[in-house]
N, C-alpha and C. Protein backbone atom coordinates (compact mmCIF):
# COMPACT_ATOMS: atom_id res chain seq x y z
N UNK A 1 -11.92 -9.40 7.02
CA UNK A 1 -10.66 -8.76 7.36
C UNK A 1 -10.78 -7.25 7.18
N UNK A 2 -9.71 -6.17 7.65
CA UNK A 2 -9.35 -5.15 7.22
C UNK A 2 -9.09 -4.28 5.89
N UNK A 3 -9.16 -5.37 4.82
CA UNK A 3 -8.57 -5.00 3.35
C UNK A 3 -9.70 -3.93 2.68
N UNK A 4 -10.93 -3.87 3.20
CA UNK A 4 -11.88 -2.49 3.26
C UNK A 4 -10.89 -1.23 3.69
N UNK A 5 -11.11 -0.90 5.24
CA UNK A 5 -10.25 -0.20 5.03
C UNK A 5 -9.04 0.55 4.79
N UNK A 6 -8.53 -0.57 4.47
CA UNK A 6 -7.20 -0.02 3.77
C UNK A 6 -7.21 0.59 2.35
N UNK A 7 -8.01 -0.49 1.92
CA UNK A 7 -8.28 0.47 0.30
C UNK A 7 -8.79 1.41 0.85
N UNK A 8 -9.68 1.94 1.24
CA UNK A 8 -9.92 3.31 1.81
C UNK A 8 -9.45 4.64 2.17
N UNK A 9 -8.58 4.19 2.82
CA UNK A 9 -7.18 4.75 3.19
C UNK A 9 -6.56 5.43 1.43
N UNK A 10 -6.50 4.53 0.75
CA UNK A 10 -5.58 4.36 -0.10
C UNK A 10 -6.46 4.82 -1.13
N UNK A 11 -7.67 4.48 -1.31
CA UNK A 11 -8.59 5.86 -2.13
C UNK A 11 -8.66 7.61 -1.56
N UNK A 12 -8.17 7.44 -0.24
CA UNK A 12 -8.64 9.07 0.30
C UNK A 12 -6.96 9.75 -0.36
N UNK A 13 -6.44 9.22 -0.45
CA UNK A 13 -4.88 9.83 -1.25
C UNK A 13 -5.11 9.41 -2.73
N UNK A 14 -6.25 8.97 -3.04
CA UNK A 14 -5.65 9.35 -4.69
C UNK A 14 -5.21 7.72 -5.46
N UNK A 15 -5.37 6.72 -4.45
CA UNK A 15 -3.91 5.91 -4.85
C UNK A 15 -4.30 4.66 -5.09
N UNK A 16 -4.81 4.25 -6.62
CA UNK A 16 -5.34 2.91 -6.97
C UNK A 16 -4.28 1.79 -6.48
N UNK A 17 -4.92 0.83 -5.96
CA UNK A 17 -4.22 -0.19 -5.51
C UNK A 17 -4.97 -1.63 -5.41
N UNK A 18 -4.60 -2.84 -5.55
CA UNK A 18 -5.03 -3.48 -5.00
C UNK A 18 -4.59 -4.39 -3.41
N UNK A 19 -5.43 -4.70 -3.11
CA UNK A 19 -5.47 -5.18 -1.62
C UNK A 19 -5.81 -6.52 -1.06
N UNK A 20 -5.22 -7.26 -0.68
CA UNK A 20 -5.71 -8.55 -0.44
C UNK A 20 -5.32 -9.11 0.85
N UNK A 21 -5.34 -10.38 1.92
CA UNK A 21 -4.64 -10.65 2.45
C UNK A 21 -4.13 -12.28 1.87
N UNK A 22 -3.28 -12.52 2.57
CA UNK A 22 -2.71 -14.01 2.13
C UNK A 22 -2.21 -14.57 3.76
N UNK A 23 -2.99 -16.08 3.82
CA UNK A 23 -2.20 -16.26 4.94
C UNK A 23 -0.96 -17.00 4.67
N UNK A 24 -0.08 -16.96 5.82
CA UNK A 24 0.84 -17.63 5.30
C UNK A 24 1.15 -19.11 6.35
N UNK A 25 1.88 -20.11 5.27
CA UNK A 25 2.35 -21.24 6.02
C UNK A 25 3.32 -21.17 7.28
N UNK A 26 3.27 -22.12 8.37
CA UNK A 26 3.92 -21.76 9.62
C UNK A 26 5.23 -22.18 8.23
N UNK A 27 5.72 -22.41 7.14
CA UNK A 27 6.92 -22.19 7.24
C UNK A 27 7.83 -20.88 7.16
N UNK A 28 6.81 -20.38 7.06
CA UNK A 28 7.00 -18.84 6.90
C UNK A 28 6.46 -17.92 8.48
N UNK A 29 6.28 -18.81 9.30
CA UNK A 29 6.31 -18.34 10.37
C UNK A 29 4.94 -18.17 10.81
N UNK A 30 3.80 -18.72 10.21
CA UNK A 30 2.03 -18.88 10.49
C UNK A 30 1.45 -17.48 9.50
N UNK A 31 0.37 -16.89 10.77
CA UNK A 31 -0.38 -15.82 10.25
C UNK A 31 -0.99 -15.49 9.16
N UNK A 32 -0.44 -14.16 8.53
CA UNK A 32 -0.60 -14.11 7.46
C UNK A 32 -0.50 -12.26 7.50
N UNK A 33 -0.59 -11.45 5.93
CA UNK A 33 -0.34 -10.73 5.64
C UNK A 33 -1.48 -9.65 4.80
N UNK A 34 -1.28 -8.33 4.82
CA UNK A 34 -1.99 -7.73 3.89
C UNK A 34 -1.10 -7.40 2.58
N UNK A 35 -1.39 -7.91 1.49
CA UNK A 35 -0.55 -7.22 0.73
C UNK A 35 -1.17 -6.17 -0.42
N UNK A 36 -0.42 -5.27 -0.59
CA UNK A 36 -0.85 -3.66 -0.93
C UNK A 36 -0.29 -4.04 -2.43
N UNK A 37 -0.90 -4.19 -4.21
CA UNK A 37 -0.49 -4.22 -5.59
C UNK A 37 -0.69 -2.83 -5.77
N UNK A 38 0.36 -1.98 -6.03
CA UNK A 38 0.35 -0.63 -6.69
C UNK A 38 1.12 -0.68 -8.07
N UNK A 39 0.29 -0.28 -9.22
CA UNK A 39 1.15 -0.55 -10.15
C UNK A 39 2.02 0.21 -10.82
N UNK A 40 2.89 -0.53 -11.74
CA UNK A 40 4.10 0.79 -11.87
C UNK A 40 3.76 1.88 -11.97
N UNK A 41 2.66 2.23 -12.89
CA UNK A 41 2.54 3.41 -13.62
C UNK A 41 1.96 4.16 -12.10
N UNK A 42 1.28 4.19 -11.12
CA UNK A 42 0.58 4.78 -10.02
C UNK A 42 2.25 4.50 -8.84
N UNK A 43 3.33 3.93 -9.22
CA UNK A 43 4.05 3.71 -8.25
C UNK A 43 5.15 5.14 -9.25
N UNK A 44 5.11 5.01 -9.83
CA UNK A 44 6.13 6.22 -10.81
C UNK A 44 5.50 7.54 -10.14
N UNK A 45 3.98 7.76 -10.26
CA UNK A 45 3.97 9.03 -9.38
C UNK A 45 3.64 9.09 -8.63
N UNK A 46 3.86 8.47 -7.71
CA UNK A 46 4.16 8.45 -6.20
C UNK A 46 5.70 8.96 -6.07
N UNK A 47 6.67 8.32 -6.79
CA UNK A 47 7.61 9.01 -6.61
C UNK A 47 7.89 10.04 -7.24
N UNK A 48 7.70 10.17 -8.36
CA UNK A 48 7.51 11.75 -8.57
C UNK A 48 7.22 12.64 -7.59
N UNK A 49 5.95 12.13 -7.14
CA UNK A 49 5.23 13.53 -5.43
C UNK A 49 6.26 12.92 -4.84
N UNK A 50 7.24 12.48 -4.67
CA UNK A 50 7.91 12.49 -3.27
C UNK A 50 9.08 11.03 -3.43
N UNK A 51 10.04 11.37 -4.17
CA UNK A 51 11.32 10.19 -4.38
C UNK A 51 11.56 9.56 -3.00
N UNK A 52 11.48 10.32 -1.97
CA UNK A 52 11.71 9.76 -0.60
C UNK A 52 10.56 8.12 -0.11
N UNK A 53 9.86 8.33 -0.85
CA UNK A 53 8.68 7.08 -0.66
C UNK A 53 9.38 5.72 -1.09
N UNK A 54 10.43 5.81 -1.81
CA UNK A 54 11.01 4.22 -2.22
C UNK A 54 11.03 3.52 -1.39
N UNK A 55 11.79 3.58 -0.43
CA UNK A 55 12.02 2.19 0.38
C UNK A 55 10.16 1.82 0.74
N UNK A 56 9.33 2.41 1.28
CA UNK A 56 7.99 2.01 1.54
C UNK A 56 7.54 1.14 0.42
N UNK A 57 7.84 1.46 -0.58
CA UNK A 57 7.23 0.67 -1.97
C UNK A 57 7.84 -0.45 -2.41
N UNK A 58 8.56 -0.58 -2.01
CA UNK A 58 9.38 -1.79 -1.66
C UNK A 58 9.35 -2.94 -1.38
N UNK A 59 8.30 -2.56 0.04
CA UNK A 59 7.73 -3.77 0.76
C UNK A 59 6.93 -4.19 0.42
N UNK A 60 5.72 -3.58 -0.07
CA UNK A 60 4.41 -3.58 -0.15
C UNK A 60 3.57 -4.54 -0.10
N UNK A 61 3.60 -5.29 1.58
CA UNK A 61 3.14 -6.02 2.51
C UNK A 61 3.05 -5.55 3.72
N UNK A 62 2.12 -5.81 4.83
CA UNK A 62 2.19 -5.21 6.06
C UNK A 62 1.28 -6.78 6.89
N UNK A 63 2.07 -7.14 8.06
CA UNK A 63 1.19 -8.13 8.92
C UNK A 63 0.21 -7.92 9.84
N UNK A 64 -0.26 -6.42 10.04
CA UNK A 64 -1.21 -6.25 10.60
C UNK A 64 -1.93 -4.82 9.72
N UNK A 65 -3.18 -4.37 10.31
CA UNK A 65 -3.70 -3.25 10.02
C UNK A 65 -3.58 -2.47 10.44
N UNK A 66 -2.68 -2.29 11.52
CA UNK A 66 -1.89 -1.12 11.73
C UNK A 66 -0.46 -0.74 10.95
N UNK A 67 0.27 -1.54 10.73
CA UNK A 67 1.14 -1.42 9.71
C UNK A 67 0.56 -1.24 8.53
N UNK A 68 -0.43 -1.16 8.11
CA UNK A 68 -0.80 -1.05 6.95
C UNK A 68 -0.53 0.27 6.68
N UNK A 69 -1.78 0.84 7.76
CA UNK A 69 -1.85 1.93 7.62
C UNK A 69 -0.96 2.66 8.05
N UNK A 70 0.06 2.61 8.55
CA UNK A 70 1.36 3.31 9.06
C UNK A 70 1.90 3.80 7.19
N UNK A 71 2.01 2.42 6.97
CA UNK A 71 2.85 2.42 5.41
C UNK A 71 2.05 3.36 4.63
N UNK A 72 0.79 3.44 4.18
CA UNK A 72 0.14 4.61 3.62
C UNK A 72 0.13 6.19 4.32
N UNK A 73 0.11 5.96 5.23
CA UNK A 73 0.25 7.69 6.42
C UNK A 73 2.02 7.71 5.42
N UNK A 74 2.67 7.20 5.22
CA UNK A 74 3.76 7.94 4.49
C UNK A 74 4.07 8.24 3.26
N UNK A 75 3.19 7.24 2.95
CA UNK A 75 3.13 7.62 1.11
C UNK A 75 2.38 9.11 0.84
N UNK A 76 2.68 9.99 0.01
CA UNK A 76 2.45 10.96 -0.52
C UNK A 76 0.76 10.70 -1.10
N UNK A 77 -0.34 12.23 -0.98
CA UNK A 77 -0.99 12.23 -1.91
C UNK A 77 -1.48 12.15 -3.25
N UNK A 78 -1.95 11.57 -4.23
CA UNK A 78 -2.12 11.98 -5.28
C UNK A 78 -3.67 12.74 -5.93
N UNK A 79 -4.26 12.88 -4.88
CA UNK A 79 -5.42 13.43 -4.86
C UNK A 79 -4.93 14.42 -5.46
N UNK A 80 -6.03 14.70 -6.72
CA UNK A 80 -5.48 16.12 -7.59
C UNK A 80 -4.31 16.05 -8.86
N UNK A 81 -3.59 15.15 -8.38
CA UNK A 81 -2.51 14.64 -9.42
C UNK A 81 -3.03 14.43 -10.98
N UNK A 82 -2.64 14.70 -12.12
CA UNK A 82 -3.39 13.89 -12.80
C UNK A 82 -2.76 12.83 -13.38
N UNK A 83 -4.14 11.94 -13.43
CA UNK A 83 -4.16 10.56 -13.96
C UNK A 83 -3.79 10.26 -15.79
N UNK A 84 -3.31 10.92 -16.51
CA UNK A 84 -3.18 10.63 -18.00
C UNK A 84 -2.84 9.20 -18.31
């Protein structure tokens, strides 16, 4: 799958995460999903760089790899940020 580069994505901003996909049961409508684990403490400054990022963090699932990466193109950098 895609879950390479998405962490990728998501290392070039700074932004520990984990990444997986899950498929899902047709009761849930088939397919399946990428889902993006950011944890609190890396989701706190994210909003710090940028309070406007909530609703994105929210979801933090995407059904294709283009939505993935849509959802990270809006999240803020933390490259440079520091990590304490």
């Amino acid at each position: 799958m895609s879950s390479r580069k998405i962490r990728s994505e998501l290392k070039k901003k700074g932004i520990p995460a984990e990444v997986h996909w899950e498929y899902m049961s047709d009761c849930y409508g088939g397919g399946g999903a990428y889902f993006i684990d950011i944890d609190a403490d890396t989701e706190n400054k994210l909003l710090d760089a940028d309070p406007d990022c909530e609703p994105q963090l929210d979801v933090g699932y995407a059904e294709s790899l283009e939505e993935a990466l849509e959802f990270i193109d809006q999240l803020p950098s933390l490259k440079g940020a520091s990590h304490a």
